[in-house]
Protein backbone atom coordinates (compact mmCIF):
# COMPACT_ATOMS: atom_id res chain seq x y z
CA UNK A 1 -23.29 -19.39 -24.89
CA UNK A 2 -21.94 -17.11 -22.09
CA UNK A 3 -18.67 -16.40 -22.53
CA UNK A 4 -16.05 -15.90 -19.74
CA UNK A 5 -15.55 -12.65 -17.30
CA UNK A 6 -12.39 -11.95 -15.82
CA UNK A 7 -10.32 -9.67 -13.48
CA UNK A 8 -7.22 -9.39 -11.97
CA UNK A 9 -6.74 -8.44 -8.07
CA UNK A 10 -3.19 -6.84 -7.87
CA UNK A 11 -1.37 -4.43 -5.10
CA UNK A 12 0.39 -1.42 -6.98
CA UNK A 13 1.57 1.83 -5.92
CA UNK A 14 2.33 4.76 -8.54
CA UNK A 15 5.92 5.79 -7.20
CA UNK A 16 5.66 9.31 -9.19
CA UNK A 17 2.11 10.18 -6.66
CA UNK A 18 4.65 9.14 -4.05
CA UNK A 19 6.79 11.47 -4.67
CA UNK A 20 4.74 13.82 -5.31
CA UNK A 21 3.29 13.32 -1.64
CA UNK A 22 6.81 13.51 -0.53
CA UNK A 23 7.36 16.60 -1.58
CA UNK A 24 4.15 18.32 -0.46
CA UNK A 25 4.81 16.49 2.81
CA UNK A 26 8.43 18.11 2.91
CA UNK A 27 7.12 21.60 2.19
CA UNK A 28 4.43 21.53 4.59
CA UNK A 29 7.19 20.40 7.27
CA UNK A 30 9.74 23.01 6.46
CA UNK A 31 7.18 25.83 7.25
CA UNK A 32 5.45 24.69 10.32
CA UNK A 33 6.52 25.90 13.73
CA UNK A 34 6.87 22.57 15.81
CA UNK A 35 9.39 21.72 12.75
CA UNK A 36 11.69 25.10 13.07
CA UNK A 37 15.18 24.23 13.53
CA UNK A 38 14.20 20.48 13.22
CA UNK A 39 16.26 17.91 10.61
CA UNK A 40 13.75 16.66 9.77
CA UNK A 41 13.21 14.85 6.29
CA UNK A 42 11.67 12.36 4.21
CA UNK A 43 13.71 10.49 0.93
CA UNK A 44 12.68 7.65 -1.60
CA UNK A 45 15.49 5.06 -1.89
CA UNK A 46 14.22 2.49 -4.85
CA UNK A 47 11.16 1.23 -3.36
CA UNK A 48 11.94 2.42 0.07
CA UNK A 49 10.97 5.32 2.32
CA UNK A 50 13.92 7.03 4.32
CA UNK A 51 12.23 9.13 7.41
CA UNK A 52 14.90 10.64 9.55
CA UNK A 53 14.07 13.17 12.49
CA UNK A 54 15.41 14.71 15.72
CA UNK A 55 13.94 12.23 18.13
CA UNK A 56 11.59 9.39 18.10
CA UNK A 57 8.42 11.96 18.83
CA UNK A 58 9.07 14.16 15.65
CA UNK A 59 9.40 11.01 13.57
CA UNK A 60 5.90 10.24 14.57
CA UNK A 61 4.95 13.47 13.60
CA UNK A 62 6.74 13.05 10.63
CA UNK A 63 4.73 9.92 9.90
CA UNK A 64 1.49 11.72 10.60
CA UNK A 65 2.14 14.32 8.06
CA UNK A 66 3.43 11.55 5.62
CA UNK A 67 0.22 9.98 5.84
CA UNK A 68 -2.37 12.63 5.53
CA UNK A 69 -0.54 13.77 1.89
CA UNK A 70 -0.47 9.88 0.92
CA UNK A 71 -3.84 9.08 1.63
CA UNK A 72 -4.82 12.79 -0.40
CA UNK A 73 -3.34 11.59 -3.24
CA UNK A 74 -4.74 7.87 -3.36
CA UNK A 75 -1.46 5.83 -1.66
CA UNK A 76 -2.55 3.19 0.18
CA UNK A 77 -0.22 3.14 3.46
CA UNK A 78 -1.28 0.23 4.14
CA UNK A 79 1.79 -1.16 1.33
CA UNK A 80 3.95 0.59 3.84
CA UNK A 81 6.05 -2.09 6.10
CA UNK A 82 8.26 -0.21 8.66
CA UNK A 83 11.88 -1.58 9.57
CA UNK A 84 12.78 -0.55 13.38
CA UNK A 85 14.20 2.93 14.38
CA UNK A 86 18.04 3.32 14.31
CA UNK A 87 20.14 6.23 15.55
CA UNK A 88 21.86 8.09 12.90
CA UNK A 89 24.48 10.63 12.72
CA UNK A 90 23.88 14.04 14.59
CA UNK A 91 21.41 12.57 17.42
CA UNK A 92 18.79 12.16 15.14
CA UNK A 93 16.70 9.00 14.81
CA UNK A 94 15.62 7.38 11.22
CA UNK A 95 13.28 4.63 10.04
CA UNK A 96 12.71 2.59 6.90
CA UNK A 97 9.70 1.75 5.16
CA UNK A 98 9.62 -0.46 2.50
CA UNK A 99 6.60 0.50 -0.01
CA UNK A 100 5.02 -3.46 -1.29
CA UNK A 101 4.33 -4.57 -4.34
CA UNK A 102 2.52 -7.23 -5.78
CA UNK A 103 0.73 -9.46 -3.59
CA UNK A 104 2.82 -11.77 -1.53
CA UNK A 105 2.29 -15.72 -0.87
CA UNK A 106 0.25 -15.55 2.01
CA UNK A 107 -2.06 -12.68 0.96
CA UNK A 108 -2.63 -14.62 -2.18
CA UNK A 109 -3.44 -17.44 -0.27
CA UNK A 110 -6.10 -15.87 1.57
CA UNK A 111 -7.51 -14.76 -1.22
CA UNK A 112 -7.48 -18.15 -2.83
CA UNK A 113 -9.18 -19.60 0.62
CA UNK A 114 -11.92 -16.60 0.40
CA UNK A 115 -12.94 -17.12 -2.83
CA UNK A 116 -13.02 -21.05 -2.47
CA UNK A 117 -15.29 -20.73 0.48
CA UNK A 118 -17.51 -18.44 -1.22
CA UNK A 119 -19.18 -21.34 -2.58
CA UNK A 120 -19.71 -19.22 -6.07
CA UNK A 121 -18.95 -20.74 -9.73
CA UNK A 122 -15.81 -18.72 -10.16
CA UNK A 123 -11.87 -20.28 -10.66
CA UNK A 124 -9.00 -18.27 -9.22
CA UNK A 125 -5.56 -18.32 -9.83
CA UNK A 126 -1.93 -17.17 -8.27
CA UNK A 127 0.01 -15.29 -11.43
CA UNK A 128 2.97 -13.81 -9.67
CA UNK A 129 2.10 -11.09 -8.20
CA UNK A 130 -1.60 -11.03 -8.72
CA UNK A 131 -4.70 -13.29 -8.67
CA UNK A 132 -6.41 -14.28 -11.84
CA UNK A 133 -10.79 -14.61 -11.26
CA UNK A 134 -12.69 -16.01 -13.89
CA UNK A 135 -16.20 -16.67 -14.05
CA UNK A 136 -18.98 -16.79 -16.51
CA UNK A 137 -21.44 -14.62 -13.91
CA UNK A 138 -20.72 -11.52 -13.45
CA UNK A 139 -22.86 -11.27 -10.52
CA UNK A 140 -20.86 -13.74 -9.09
CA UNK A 141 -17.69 -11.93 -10.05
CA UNK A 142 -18.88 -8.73 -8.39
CA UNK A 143 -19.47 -10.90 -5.54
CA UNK A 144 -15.88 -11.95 -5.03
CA UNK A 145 -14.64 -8.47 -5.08
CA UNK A 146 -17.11 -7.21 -2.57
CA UNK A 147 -15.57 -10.23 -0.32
CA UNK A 148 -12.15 -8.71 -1.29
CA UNK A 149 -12.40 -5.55 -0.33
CA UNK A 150 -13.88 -6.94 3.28
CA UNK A 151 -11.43 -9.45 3.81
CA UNK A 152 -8.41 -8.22 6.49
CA UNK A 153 -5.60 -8.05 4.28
CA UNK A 154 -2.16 -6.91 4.94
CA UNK A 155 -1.67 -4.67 1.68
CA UNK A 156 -4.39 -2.68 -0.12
CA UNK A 157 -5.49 -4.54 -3.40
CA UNK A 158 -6.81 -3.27 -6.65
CA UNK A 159 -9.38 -4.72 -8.99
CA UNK A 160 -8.59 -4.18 -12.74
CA UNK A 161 -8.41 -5.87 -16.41
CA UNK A 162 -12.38 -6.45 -15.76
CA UNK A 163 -13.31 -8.05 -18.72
């Protein structure tokens, strides 16, 4: 008798590797020349990103350089949901982003729809923040997470606990 394969598909960022890309990000803005003079900076707030800059055009900039050192270090920016810009004190613009985790209802529904459709012998189910996949092929398991990883998502998903 086979017995049962599993895995879990969950959404998780490591908050110390964003940090860490913060502050790379941070020194690489304080010593390049479109930044001179520029108040330009980038916080953590709980689970949310604080980017403040002079003007709408350096926050973009800001963004760019954000996302190059998160993407280095394995941060999937697609988590990141952006709140609109706001004026804040001095002139200068700022922005929220609010880092997700977990995957949300309607993610986890799509996933559900995906794997129901894939007409394999596998059982999925919603646990919180994750989805549950069991199957006793692991072919068929491999399969699924092949049609993950192509399905159009709206946060980045990981594939672990394979047993």
């Amino acid at each position: 008798m086979s017995k049962e394969s599993s895995f879990d598909i969950v959404s998780k960022v490591d908050f110390s590797e964003v940090t860490n890309a913060i502050n790379i990000a941070m020194k690489e803005i304080q010593t390049r020349y479109d930044f001179k003079g520029s108040k330009s900076q980038i916080s953590l707030d709980k689970e949310e990103l604080v980017l403040l800059s002079d003007d709408e055009f350096k926050l973009e900039q800001l963004k760019d350089v954000l996302f190059s050192k998160m993407i280095k270090r394995g941060i999937p920016v697609k988590n990141l949901d952006y709140g609109k810009l706001e004026g804040a004190s001095g002139g200068t613009v700022r922005q929220r982003a609010k880092i997700a985790q977990g995957i949300d209802k309607e993610n986890a529904k799509k996933i559900n729809t995906l794997i129901k459709n894939s007409g394999l012998k596998v059982k999925s189910q919603v646990q919180d923040d994750q989805v549950r996949v069991t199957g006793k092929n692991r072919d068929d398991l491999q399969q699924i997470i092949a049609s993950v990883k192509e399905a159009d998502l709206t946060v980045d998903v990981q594939f672990v606990n394979y047993r």
